[in-house]
Protein backbone atom coordinates (compact mmCIF):
# COMPACT_ATOMS: atom_id res chain seq x y z
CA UNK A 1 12.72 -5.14 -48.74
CA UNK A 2 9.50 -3.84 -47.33
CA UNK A 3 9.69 -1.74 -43.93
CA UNK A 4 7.09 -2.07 -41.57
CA UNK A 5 4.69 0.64 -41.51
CA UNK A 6 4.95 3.73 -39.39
CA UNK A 7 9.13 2.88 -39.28
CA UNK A 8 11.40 5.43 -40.98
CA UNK A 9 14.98 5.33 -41.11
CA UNK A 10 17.22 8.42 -42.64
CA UNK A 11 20.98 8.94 -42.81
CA UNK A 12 22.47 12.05 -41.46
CA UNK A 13 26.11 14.04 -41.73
CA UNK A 14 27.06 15.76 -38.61
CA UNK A 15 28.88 18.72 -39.83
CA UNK A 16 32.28 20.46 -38.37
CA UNK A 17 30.14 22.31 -35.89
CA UNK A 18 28.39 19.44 -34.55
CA UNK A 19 25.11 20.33 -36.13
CA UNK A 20 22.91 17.58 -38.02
CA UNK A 21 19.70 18.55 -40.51
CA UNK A 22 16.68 16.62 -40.27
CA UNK A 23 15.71 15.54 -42.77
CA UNK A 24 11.95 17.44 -44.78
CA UNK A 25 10.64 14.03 -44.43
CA UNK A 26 11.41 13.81 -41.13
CA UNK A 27 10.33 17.00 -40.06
CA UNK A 28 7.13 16.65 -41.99
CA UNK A 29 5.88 13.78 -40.35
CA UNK A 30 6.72 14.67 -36.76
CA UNK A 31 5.88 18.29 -37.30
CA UNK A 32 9.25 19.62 -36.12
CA UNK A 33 8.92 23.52 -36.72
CA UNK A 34 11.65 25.84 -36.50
CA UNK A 35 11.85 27.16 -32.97
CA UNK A 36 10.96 23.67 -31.35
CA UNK A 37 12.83 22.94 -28.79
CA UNK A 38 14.16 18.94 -29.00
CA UNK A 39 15.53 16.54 -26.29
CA UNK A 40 18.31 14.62 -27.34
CA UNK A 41 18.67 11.42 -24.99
CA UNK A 42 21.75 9.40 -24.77
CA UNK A 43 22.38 5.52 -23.63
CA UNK A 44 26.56 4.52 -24.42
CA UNK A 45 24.89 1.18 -25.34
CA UNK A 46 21.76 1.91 -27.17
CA UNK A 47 22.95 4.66 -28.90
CA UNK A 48 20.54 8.17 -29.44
CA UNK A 49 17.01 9.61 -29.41
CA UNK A 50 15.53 12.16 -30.42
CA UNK A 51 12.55 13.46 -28.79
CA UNK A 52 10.54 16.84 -28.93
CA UNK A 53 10.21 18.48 -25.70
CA UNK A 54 6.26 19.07 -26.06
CA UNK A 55 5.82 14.67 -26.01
CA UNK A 56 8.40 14.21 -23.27
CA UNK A 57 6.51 16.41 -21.13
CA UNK A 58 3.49 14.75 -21.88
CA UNK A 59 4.86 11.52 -20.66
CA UNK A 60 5.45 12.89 -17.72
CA UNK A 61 2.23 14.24 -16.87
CA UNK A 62 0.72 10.89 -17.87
CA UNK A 63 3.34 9.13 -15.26
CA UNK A 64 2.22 11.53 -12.62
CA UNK A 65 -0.96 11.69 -13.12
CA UNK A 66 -1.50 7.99 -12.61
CA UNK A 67 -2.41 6.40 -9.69
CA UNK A 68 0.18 4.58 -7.23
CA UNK A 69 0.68 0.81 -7.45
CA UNK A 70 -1.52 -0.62 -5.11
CA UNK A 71 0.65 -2.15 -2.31
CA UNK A 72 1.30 -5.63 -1.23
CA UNK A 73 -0.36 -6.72 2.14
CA UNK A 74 2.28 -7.96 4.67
């Protein structure tokens, strides 16, 4: 089976701590460095993400920078 390109998938243990690893690969390709700080985001039906701090806050810059809707006319 071929995976599309740019899609990874990796498997994971969570140990008796709670802790996971991420995987090299992973970590390579994201550039995860020890010391980053990562936001893990939670929906009970979707399931987990996993998101470095440094592009969430980028996000929202990008969301406030932009300019308001324009408004309908009543």
């Amino acid at each position: 089976m071929n995976k599309p390109q740019g899609k990874h998938a990796w498997t994971v243990k969570v140990g008796e701590k709670g802790q996971i690893v991420i995987p090299k690969e992973a970590r390579e390709i994201f550039n995860i460095q020890p010391g980053d700080t990562l936001i893990i985001l939670g929906d009970e039906s979707q399931g987990l993400a996993i998101v470095k701090q440094e592009m969430l806050v980028k996000f929202a810059e990008a969301i406030l920078k932009s300019p308001p809707p324009p408004q309908e006319e009543s």
